[in-house]
N, C-alpha and C. Protein backbone atom coordinates (compact mmCIF):
# COMPACT_ATOMS: atom_id res chain seq x y z
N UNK A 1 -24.14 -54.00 16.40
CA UNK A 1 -24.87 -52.82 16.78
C UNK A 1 -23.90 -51.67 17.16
N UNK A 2 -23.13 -52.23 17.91
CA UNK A 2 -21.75 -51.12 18.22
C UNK A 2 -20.83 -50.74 17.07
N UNK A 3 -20.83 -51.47 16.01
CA UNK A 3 -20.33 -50.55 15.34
C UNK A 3 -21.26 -49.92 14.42
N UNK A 4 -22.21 -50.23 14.10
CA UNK A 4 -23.34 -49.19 13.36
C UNK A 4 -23.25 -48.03 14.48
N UNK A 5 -23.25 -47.83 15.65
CA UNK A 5 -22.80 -46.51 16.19
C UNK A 5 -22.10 -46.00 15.47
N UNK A 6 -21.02 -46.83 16.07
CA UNK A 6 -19.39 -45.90 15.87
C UNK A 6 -19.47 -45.30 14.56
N UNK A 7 -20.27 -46.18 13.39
CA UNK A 7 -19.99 -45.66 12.14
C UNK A 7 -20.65 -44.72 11.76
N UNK A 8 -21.94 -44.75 12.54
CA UNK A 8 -23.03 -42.89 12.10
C UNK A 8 -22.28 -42.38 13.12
N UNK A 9 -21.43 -42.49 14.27
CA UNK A 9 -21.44 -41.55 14.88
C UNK A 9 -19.49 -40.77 14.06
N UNK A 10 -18.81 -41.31 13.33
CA UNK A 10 -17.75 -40.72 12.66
C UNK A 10 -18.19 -40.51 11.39
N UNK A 11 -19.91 -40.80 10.89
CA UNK A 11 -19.95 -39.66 9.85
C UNK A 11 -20.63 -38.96 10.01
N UNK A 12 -21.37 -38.56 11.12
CA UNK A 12 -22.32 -37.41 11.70
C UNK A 12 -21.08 -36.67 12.46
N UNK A 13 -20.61 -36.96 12.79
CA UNK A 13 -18.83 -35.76 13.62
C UNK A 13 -17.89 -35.90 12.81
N UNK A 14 -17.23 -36.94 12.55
CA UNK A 14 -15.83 -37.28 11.87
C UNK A 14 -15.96 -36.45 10.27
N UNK A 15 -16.74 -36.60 9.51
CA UNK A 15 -16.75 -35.93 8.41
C UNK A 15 -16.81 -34.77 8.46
N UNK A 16 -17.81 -34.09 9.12
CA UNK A 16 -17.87 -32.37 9.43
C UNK A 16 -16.90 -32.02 9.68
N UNK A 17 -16.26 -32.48 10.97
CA UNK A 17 -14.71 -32.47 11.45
C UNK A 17 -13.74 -32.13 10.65
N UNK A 18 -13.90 -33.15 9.78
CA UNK A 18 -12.38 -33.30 8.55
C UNK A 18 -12.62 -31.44 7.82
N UNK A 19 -13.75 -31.68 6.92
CA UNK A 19 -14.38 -30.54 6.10
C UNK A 19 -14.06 -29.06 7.10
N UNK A 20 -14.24 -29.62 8.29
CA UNK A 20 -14.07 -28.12 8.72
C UNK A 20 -12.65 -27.95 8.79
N UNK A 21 -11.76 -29.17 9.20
CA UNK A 21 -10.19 -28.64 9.21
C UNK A 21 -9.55 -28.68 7.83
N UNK A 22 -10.13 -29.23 6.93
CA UNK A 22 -9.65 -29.11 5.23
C UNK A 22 -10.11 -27.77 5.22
N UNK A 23 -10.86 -27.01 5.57
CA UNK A 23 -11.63 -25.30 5.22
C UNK A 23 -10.52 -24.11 6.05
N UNK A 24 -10.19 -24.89 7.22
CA UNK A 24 -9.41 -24.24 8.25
C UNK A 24 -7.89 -24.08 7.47
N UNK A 25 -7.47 -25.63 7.27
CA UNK A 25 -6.01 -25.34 6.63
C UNK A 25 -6.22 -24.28 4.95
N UNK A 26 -7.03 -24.48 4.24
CA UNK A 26 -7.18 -23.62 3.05
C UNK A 26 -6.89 -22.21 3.96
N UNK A 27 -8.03 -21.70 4.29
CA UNK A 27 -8.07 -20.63 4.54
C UNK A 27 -6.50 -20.41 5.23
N UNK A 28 -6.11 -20.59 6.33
CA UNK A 28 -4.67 -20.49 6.79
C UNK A 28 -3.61 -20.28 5.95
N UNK A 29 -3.86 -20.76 4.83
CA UNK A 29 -2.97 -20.62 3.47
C UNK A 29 -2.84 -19.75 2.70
N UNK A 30 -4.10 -19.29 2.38
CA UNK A 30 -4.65 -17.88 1.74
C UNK A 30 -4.23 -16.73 2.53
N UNK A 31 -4.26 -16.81 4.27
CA UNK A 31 -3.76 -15.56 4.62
C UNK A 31 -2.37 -15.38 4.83
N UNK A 32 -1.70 -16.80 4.84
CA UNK A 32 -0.71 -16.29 4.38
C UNK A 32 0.20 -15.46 3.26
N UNK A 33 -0.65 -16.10 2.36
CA UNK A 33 -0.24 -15.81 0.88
C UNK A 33 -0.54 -13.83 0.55
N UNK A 34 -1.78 -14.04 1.67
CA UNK A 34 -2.13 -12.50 1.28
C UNK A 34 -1.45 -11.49 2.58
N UNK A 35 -0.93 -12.01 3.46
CA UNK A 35 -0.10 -11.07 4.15
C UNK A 35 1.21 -10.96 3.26
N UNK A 36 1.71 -12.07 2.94
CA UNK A 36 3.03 -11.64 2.29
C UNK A 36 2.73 -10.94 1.27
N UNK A 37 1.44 -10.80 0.27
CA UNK A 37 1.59 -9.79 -0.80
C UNK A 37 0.95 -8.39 -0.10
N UNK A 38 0.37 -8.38 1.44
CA UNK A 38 0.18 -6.65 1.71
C UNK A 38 1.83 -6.48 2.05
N UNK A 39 2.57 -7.35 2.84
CA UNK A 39 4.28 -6.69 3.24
C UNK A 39 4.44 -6.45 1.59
N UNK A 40 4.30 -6.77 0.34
CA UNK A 40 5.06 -6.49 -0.64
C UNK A 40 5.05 -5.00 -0.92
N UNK A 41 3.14 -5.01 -0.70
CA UNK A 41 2.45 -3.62 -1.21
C UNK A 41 3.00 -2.41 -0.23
N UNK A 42 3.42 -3.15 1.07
CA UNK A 42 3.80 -2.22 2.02
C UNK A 42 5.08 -1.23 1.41
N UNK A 43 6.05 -2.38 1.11
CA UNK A 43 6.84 -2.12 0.61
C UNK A 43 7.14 -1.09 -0.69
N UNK A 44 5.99 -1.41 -1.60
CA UNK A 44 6.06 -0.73 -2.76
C UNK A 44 5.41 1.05 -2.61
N UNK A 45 4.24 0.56 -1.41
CA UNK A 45 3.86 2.15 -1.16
C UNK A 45 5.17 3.05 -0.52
N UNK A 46 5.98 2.18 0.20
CA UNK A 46 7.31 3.29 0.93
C UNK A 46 8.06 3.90 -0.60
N UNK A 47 8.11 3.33 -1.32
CA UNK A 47 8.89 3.38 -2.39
C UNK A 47 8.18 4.65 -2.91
N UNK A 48 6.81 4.79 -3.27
CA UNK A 48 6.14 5.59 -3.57
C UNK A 48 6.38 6.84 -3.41
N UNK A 49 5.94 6.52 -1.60
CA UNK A 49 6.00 7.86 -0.59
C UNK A 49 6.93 8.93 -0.65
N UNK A 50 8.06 8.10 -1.00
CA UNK A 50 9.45 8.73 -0.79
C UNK A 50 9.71 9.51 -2.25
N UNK A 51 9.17 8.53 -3.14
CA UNK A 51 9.63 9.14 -4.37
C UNK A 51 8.53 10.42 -4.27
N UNK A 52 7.50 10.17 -4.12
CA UNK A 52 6.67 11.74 -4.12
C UNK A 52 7.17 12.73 -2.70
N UNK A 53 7.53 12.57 -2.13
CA UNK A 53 8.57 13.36 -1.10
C UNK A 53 9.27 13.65 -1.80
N UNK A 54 10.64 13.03 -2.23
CA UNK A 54 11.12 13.90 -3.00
C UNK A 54 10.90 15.07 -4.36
N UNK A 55 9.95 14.52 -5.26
CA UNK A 55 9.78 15.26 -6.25
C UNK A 55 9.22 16.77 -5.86
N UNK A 56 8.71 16.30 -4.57
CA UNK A 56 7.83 17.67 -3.84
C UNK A 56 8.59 18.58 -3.24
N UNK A 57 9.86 17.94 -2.84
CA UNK A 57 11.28 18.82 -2.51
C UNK A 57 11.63 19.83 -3.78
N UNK A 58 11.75 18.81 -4.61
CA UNK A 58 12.47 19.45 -6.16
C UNK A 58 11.47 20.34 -6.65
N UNK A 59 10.10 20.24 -6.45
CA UNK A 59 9.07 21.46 -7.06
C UNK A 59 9.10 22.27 -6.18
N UNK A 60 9.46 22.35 -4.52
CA UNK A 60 9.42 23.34 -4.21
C UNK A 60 10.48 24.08 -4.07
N UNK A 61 11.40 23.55 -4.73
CA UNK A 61 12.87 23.95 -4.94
C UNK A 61 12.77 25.23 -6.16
N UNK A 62 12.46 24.38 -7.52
CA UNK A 62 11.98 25.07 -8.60
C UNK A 62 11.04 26.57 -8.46
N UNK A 63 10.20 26.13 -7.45
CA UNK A 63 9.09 27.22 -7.35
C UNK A 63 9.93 28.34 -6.94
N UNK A 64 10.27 28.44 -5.74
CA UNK A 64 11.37 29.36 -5.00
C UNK A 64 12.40 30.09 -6.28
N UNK A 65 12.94 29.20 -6.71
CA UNK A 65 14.35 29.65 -7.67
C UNK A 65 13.25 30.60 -8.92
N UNK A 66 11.86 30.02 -9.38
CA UNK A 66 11.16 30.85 -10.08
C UNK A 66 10.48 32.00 -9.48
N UNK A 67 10.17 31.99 -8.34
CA UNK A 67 9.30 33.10 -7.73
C UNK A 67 10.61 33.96 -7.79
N UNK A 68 12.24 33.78 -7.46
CA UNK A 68 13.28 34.45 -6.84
C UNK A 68 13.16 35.54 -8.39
N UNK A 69 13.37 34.85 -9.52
CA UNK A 69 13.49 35.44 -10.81
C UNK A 69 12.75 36.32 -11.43
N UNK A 70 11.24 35.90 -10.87
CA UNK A 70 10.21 36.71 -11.03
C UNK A 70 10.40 37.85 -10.81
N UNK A 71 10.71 37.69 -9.17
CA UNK A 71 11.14 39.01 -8.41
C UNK A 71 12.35 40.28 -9.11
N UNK A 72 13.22 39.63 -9.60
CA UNK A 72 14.29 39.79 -10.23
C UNK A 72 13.78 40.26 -11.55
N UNK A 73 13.43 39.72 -12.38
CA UNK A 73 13.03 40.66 -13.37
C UNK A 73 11.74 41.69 -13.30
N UNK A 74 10.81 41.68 -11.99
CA UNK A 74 10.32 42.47 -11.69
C UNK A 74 10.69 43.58 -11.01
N UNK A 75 12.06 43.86 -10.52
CA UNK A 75 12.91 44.57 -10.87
C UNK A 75 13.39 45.46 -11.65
N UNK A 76 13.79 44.37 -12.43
CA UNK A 76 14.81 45.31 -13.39
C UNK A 76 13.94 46.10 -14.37
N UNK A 77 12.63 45.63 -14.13
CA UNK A 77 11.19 45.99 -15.37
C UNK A 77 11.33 47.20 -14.65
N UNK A 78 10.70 47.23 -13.27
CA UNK A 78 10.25 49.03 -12.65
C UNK A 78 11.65 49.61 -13.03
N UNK A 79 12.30 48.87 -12.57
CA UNK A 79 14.07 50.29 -12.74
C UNK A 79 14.33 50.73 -14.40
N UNK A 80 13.65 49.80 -15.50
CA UNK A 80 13.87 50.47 -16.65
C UNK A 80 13.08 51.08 -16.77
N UNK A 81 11.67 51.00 -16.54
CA UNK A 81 10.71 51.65 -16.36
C UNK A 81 11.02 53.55 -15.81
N UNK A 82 11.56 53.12 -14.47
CA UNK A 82 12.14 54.26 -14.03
C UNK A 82 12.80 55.72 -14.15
N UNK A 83 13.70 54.72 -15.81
CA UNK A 83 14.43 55.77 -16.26
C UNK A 83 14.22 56.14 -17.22
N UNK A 84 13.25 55.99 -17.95
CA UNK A 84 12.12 56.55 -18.85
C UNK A 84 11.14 58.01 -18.70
């Protein structure tokens, strides 16, 4: 009789038990797996960031050196203009 207990009573607890820590270790696994690929993504967005930082340096580099020229041959346009 005592062990017909013991034995519904470790597959009415003992099985759920297991299933829930076989569900527990999966999952534990998965977030690992998926933190190390957000540090990757982390990683790859700095890479990003920086590269569009810079390019945004260099266009506003360009812009300047073109607005400067603009100016410059808007210039020299009125002064020929001028002597007309």
């Amino acid at each position: 009789m005592e062990g017909e207990l013991l034995l519904k009573l470790l597959m009415n607890v003992g099985a759920p038990v297991g299933i829930c820590f076989y569900t527990l270790y999966g999952v534990n696994n998965t977030l690992k797996e998926q933190d190390k690929t957000f540090k990757e993504l982390a990683k790859v967005m700095d890479i990003f960031t920086k590269e569009i930082e810079r390019r945004d340096f260099e266009h506003a580099h360009k812009i300047e050196r073109l607005e400067e020229q603009v100016r410059e041959l808007s210039f020299k346009i009125n002064g020929y203009q001028r002597k007309e």
